[in-house]
N, C-alpha and C. Protein backbone atom coordinates (compact mmCIF):
# COMPACT_ATOMS: atom_id res chain seq x y z
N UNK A 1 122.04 83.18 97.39
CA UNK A 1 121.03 82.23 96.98
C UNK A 1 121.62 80.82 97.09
N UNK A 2 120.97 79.67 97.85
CA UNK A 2 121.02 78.57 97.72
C UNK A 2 121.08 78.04 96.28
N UNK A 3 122.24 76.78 96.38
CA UNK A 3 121.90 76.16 95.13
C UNK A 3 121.14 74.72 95.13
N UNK A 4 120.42 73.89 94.09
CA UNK A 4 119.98 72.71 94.71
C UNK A 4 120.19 72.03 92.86
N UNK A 5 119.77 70.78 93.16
CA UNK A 5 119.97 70.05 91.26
C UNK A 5 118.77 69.04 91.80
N UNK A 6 118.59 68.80 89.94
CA UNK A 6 117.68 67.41 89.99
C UNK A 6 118.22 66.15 89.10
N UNK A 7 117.68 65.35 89.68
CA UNK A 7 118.30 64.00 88.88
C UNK A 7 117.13 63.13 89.12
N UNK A 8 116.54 62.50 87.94
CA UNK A 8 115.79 61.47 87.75
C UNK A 8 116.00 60.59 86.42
N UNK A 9 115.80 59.17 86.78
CA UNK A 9 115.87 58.42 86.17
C UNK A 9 115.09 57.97 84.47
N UNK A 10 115.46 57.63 83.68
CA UNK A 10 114.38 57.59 82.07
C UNK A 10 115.07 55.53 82.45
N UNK A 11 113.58 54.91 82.60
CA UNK A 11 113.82 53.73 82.59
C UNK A 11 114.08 52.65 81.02
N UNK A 12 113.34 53.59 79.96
CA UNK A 12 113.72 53.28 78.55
C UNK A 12 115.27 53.20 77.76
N UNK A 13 115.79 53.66 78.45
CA UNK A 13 117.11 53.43 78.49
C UNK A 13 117.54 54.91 77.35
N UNK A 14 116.72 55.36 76.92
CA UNK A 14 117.22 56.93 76.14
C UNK A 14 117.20 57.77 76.98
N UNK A 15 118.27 58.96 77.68
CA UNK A 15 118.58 59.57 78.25
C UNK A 15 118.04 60.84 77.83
N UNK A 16 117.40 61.08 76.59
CA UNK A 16 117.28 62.79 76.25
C UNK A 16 115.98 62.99 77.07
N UNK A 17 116.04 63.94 77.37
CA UNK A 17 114.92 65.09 78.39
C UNK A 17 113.16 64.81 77.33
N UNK A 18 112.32 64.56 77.73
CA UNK A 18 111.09 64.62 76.80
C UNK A 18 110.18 66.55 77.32
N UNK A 19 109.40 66.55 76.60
CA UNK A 19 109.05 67.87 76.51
C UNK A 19 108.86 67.86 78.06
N UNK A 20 107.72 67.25 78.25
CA UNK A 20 107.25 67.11 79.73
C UNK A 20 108.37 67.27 81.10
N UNK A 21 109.41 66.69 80.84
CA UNK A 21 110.54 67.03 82.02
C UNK A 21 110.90 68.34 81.54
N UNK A 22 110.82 68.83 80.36
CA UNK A 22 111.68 70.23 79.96
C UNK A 22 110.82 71.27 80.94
N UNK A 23 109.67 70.81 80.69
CA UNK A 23 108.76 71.73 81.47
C UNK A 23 108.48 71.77 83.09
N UNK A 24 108.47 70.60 83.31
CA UNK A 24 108.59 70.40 84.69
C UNK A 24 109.58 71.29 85.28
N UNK A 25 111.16 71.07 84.72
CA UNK A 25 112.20 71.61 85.33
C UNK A 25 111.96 72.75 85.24
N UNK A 26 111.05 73.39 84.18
CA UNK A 26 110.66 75.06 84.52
C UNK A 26 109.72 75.53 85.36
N UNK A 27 109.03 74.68 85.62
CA UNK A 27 108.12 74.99 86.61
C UNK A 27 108.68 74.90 88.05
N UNK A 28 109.39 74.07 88.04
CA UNK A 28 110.22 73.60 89.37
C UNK A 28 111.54 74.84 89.80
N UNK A 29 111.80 75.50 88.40
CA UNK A 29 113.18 75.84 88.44
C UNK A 29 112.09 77.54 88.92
N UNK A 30 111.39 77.84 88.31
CA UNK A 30 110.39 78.95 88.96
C UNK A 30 109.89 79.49 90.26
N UNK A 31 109.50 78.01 90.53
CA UNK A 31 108.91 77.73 92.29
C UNK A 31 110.42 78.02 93.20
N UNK A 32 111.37 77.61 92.72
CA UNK A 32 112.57 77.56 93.38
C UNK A 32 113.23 78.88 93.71
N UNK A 33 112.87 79.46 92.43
CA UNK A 33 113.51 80.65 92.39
C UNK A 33 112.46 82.01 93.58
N UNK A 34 111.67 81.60 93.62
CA UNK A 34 110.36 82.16 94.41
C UNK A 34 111.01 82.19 95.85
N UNK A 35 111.40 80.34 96.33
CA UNK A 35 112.04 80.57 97.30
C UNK A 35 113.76 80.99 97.84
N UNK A 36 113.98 81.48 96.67
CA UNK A 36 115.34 81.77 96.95
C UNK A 36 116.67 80.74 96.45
N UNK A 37 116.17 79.61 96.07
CA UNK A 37 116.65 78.62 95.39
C UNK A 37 117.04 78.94 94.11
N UNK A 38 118.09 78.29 93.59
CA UNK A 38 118.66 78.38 92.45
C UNK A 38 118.91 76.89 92.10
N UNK A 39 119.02 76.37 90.71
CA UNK A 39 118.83 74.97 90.19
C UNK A 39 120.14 75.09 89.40
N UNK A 40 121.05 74.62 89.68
CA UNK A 40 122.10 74.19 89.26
C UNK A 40 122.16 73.69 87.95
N UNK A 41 121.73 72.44 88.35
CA UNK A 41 121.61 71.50 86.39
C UNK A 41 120.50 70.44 87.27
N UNK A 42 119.93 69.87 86.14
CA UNK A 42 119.14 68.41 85.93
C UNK A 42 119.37 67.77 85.25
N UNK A 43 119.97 66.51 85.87
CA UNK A 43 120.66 64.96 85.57
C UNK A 43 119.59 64.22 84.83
N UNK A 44 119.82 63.49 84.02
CA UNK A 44 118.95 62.51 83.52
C UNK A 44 119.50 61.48 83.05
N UNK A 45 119.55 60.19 84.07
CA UNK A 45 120.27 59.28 83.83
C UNK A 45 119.21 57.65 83.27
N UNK A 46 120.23 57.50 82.50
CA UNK A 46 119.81 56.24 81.46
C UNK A 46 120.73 55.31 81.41
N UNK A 47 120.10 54.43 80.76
CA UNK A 47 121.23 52.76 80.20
C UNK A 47 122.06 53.46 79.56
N UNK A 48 121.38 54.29 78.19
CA UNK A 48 122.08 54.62 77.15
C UNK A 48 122.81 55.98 77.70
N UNK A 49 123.00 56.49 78.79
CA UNK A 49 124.03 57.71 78.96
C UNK A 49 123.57 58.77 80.03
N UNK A 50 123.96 59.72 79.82
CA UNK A 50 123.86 60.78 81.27
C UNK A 50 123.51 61.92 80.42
N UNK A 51 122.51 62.66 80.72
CA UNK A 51 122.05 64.29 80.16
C UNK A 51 122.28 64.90 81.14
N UNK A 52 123.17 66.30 80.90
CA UNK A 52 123.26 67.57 81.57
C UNK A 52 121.84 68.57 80.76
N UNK A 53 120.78 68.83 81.54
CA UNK A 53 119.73 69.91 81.35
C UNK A 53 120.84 71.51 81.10
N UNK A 54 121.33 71.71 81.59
CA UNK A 54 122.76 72.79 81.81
C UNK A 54 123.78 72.66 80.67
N UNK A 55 123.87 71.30 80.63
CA UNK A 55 125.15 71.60 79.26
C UNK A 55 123.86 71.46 77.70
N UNK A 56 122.74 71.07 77.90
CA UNK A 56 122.31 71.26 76.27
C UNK A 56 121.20 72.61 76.38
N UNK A 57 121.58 73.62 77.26
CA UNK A 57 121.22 74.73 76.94
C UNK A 57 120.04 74.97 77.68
N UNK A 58 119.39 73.61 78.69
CA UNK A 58 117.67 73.82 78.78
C UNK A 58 117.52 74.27 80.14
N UNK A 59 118.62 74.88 81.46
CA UNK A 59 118.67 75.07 82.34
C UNK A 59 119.60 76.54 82.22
């Protein structure tokens, strides 16, 4: 299985994941898996810091 990641930007400058990306990345991480894809982690980068989706459990 391929691996692939996501990374998008939070322009508010708070880095934590909101429900809506939690879900996205499941929907995304689903579709992926459909094609054979596997999702590594999802980045979420901010003023205030860097989120691993993977290191707080949500990937």
């Amino acid at each position: 299985m391929d691996q692939s990641g996501l990374i998008h930007n939070h322009p508010s400058g708070d880095p934590t994941p909101s429900k809506a990306d939690i879900e996205m990345t499941r929907e995304i991480a689903n579709a992926a898996k459909a094609l054979r894809i596997g999702i590594h982690d999802h980045i979420v980068v901010a003023r205030g810091g860097i989120l691993s989706f993977k290191s707080l459990g949500l990937l």
